[in-house]
Protein backbone atom coordinates (compact mmCIF):
# COMPACT_ATOMS: atom_id res chain seq x y z
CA UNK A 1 84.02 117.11 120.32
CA UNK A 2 86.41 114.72 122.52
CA UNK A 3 88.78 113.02 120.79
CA UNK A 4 89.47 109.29 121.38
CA UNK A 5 92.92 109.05 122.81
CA UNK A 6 95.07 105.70 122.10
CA UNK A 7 98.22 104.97 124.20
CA UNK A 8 100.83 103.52 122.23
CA UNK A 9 104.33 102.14 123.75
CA UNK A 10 106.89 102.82 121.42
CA UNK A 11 110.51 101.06 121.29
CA UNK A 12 112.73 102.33 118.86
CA UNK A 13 115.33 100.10 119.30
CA UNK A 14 118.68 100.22 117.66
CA UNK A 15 119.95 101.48 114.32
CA UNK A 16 117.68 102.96 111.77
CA UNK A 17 114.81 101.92 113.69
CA UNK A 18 114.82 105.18 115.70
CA UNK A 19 114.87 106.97 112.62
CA UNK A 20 111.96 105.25 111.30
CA UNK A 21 110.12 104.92 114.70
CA UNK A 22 110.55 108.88 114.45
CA UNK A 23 109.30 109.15 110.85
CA UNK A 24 106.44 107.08 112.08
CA UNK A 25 105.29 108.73 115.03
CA UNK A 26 105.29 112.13 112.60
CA UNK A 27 102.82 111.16 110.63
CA UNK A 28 100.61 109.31 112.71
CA UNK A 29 100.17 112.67 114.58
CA UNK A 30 99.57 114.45 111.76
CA UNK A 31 97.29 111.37 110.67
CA UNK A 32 95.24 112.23 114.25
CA UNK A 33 95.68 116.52 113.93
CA UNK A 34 93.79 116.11 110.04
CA UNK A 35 91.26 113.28 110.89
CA UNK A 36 89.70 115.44 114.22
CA UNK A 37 88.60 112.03 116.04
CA UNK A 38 91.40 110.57 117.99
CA UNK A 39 94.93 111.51 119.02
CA UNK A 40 98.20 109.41 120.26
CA UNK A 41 99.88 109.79 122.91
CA UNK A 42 103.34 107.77 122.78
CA UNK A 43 105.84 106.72 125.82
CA UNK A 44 109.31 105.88 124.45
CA UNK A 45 111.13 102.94 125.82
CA UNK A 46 114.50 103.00 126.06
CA UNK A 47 115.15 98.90 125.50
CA UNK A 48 117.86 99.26 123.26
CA UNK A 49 121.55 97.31 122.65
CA UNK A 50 123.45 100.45 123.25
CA UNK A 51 121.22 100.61 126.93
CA UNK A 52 121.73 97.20 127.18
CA UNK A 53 125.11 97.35 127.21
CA UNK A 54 125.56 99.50 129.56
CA UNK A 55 123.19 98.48 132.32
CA UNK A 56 122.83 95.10 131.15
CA UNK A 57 119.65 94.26 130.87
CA UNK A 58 117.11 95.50 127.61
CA UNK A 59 113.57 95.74 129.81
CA UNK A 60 113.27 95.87 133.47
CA UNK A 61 111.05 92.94 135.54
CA UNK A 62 108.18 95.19 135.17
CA UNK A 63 108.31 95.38 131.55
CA UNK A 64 104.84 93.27 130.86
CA UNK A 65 103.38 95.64 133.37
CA UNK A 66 104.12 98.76 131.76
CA UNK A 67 103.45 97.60 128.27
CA UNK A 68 99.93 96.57 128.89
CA UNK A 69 98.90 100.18 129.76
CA UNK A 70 98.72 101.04 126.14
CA UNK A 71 96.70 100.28 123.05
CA UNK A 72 99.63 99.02 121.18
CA UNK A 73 103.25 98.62 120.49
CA UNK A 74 104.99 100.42 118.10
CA UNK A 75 108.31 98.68 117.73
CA UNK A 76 111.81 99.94 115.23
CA UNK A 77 114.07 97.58 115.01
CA UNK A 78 117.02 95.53 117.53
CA UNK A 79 120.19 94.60 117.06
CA UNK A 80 123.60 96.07 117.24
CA UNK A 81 127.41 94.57 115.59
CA UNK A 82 128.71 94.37 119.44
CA UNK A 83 125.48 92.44 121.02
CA UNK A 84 125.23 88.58 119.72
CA UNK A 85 121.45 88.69 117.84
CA UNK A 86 120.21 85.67 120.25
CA UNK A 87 120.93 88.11 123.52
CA UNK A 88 118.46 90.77 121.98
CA UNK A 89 115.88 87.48 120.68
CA UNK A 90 115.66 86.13 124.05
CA UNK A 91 115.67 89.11 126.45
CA UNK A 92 113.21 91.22 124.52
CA UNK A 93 111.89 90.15 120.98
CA UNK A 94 110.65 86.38 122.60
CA UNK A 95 109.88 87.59 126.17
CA UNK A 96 106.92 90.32 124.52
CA UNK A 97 105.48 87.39 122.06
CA UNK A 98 104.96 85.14 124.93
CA UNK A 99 103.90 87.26 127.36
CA UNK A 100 101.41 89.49 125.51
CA UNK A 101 100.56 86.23 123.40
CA UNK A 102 100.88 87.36 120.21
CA UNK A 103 101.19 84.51 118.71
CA UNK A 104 99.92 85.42 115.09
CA UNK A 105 102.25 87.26 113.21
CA UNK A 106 100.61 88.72 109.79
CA UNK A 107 102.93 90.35 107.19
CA UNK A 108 101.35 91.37 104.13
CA UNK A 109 102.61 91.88 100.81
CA UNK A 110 102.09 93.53 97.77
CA UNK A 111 104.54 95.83 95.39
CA UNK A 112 103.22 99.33 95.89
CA UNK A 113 102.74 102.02 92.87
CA UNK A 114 106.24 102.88 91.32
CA UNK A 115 107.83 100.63 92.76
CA UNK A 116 109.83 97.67 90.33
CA UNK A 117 109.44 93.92 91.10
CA UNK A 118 112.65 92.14 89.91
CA UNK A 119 110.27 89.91 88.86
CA UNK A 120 109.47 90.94 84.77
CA UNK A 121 106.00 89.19 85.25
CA UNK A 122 104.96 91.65 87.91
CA UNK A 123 106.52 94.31 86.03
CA UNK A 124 103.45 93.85 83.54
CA UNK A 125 101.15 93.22 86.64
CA UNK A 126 101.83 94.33 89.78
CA UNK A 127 98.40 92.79 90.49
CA UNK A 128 100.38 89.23 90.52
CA UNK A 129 102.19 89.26 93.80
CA UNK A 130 99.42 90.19 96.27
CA UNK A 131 99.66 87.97 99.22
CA UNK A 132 99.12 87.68 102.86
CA UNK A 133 101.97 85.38 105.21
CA UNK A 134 100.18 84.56 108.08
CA UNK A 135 103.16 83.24 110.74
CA UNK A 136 103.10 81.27 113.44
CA UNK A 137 104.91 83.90 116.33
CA UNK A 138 105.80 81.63 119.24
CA UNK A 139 107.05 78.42 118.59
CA UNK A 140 109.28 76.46 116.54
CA UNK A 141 113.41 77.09 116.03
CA UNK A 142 113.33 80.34 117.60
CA UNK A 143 111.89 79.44 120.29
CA UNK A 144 114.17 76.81 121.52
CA UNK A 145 114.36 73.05 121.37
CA UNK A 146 111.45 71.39 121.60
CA UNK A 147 111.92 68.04 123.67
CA UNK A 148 108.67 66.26 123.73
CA UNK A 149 105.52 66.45 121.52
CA UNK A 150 102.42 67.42 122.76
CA UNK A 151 98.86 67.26 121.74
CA UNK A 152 98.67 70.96 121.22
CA UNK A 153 101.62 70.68 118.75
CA UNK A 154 99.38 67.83 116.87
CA UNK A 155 96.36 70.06 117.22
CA UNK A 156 97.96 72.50 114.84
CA UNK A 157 99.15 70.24 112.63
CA UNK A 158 96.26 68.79 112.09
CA UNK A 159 94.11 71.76 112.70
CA UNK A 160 94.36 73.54 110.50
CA UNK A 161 93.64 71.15 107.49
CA UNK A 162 90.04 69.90 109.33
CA UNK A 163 89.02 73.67 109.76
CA UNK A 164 90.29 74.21 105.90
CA UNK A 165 87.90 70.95 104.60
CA UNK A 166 84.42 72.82 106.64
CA UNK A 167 85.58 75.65 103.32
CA UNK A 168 85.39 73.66 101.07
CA UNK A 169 84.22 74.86 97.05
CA UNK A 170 84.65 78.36 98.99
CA UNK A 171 88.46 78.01 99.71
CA UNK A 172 91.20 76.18 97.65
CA UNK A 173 94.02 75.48 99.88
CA UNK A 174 97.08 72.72 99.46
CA UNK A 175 99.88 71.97 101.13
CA UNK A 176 103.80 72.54 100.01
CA UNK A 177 107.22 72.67 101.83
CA UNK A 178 109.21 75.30 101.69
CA UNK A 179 111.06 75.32 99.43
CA UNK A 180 108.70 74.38 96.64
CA UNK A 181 106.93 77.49 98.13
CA UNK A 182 109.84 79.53 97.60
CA UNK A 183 110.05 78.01 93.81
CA UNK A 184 106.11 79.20 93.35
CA UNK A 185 106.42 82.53 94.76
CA UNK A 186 108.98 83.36 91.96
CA UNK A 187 107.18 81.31 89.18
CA UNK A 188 103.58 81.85 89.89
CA UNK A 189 102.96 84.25 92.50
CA UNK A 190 99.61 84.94 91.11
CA UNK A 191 98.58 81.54 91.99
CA UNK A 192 98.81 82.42 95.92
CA UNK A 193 96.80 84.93 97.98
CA UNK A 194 97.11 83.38 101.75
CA UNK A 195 100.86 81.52 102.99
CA UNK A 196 100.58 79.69 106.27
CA UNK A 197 103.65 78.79 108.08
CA UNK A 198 105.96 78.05 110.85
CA UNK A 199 108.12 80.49 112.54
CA UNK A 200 111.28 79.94 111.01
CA UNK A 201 109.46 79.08 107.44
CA UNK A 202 107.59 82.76 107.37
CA UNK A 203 110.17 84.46 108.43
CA UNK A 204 112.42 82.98 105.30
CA UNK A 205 109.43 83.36 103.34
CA UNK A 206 108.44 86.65 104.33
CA UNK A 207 111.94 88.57 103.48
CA UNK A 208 111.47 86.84 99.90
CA UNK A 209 108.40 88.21 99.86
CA UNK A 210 109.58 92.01 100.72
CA UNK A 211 112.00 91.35 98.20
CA UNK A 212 109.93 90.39 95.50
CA UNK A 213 107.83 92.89 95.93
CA UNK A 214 110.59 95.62 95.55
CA UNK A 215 112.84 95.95 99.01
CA UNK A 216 113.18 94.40 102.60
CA UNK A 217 112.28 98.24 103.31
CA UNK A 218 108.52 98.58 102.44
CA UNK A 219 107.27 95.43 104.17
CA UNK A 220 104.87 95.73 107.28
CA UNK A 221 104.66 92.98 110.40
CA UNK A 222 101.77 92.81 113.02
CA UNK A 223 102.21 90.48 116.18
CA UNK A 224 98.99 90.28 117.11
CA UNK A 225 97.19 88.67 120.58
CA UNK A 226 93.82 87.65 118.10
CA UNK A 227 91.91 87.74 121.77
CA UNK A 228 92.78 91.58 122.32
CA UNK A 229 93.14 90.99 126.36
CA UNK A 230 96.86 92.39 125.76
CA UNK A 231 98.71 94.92 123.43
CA UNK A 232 99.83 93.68 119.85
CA UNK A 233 102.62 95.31 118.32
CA UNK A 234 103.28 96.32 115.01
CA UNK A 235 107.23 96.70 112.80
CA UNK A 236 108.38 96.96 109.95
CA UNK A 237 109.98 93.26 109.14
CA UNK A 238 113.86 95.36 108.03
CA UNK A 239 116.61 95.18 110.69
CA UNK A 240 118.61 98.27 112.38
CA UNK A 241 120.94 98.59 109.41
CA UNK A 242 123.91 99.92 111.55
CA UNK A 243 125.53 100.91 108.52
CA UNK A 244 123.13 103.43 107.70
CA UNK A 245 121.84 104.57 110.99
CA UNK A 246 121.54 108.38 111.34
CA UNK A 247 122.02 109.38 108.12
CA UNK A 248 118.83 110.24 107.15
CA UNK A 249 118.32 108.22 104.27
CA UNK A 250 116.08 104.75 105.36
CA UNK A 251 113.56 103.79 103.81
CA UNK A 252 110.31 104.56 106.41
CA UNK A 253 107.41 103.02 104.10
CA UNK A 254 107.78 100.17 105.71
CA UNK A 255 107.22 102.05 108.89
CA UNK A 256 104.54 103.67 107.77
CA UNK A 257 102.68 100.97 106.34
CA UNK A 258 102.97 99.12 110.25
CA UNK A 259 101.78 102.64 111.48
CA UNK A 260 98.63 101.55 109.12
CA UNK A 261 98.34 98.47 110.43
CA UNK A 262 98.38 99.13 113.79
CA UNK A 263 95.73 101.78 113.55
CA UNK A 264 93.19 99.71 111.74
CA UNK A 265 94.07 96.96 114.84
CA UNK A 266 93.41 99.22 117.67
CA UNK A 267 90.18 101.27 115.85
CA UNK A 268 88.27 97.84 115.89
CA UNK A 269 86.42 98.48 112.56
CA UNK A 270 86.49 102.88 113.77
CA UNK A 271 89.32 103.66 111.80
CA UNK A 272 89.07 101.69 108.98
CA UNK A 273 89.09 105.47 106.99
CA UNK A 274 91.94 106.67 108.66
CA UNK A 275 94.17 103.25 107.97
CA UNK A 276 93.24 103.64 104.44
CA UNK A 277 93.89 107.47 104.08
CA UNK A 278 97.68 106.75 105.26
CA UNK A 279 98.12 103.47 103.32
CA UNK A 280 96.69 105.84 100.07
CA UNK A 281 99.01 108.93 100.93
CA UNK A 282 102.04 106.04 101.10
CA UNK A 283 100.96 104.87 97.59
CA UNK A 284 100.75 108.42 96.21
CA UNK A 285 104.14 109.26 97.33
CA UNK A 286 105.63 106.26 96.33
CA UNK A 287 104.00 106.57 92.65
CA UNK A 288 105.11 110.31 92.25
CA UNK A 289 108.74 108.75 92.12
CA UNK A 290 109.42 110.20 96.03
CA UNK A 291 111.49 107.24 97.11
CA UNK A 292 114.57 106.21 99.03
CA UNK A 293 117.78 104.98 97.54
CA UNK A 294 116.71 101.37 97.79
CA UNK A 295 113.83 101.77 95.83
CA UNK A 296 115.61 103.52 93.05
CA UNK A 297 114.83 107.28 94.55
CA UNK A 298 117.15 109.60 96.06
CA UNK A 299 115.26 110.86 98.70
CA UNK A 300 115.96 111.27 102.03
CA UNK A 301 113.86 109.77 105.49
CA UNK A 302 112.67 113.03 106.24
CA UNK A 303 111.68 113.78 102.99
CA UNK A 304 109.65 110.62 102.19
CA UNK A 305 107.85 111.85 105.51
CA UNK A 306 107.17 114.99 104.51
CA UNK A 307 105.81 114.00 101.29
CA UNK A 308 103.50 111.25 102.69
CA UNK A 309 102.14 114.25 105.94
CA UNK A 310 101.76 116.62 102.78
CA UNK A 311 99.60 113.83 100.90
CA UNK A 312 97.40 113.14 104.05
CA UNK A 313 95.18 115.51 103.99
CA UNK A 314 94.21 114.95 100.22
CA UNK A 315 93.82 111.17 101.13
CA UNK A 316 91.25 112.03 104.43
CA UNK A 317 88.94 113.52 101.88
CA UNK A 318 88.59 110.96 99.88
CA UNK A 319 88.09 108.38 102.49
């Protein structure tokens, strides 16, 4: 029997990201070798700061080009202590977003068997904090100065609340700023399930999240192009960590659970089984007490991996 090949375009990046990227691309192989149906085959991009600085450029003009050849984007992490963070934002990060429009960014959260909220409420129920920040990718802050309004800016705005009322009785919804949000999400996070927000807002609210739910490490990001027509990529939401680059000990979950993502995305609805047979091998590992330092373990990045490539198999079977 063939076996459905996807093409996926990874960038490591900087930092811990290739150690993660790595960690990630080992068990989505060995999620492929168990399952029997599909395989990956992954090109490696060098478009890192350490490249950048010495060519001086992160992607070359034919970067859009060579990216939509594959299925997806598998992305680590950028940024490096000698290379100023807007350099790497504006010559890579922002350039893929608006090109590829992938202009939905969906991060969700939820605190993951043995692993501690520092909240004590979800330390009797982890069930509380289960949420989905849906953020806007391509506007806003980040994106520059905006110097005139438009009527696809107001069409947003406004959007969104007409679609919400054609729910209504089916879905509650309400409208906060920020940093009431912020105030909820640590007093009553089992009163949300869906956050919608700006750019700048999500991303604030999104690192919260990662951190409520146990560490910055664990939490999965998908930049998605909702129309398909070009490549979304998928990240864990952590930075390159300089600090702790190469020495074996990040945290991949995060990784893995964007590995997850990303291969529900590109199966359409055909891999649904496979998505959930890694997502349930990252739970078992994490609730046998196989965890990095972050997360209270003392395991290593390759172990973690191991662990979650060991649990695989078990997880297929049940799927």
């Amino acid at each position: 029997m063939s076996r459905t090949l996807y093409k996926i375009a990874s960038i490591p990046g900087d930092g811990i990201g290739v150690d993660i990227t790595d960690a990630a691309e080992q068990v989505l192989h060995k999620l492929a070798e168990l399952d029997g149906g599909f395989r990956f085959e992954f090109t490696t991009f060098d478009w890192s700061s350490k490249a950048y600085n010495e060519r001086g450029w992160y992607m070359p003009p034919d970067w859009a080009d060579q990216l939509r050849k594959h299925d997806a984007i598998y992305f680590g992490a950028v940024g490096w202590p000698d290379v100023p963070d807007h350099i790497s934002l504006w010559n890579m990060i922002l350039p893929i977003r608006n090109a590829l429009s992938q202009y939905v960014n969906v991060r969700p959260t939820r605190i993951l068997p043995g692993v501690q909220s520092p909240l004590a409420q979800c330390q009797k129920s982890s069930k509380d904090l289960d949420w989905v920040i849906v953020r806007e990718n391509s506007e806003g802050e980040y994106a520059g100065q905006e110097q005139c309004s438009t009527p696809w800016h107001g069409a947003v705005g406004q959007g969104l609340y007409e679609v919400a009322k054609e729910y209504d009785g089916v879905v509650e919804y309400d409208k906060m700023l920020v940093d009431a949000m912020t105030v909820r999400m640590v007093n009553r996070p089992e009163s949300l399930d869906t956050i919608v927000a700006t750019n700048l807002h999500a991303d604030i609210l999104t690192d919260l999240a990662a951190a409520l739910a146990g560490s910055i490490g664990i939490a999965p990001s998908s930049n998605l192009d909702p129309t398909r027509e070009n490549p979304s990529m998928f990240e864990p939401i952590h930075g390159s960590a300089p600090d702790i680059a190469g020495k074996g000990i990040a945290n991949p979950v995060g990784a893995f659970w964007s590995a997850a993502e990303m291969v529900k995305w590109i199966g359409d609805g055909k891999l649904d089984h496979a998505a959930a047979a890694l997502m349930s091998a990252i739970e078992k590992t994490t609730g046998d007490g196989l965890t990095t330092r972050d997360l209270g373990g003392s395991k290593g990045t390759k172990e973690v991996t191991d662990a979650v490539c060991k649990e695989l198999e078990t997880a297929l079977k049940k799927t």
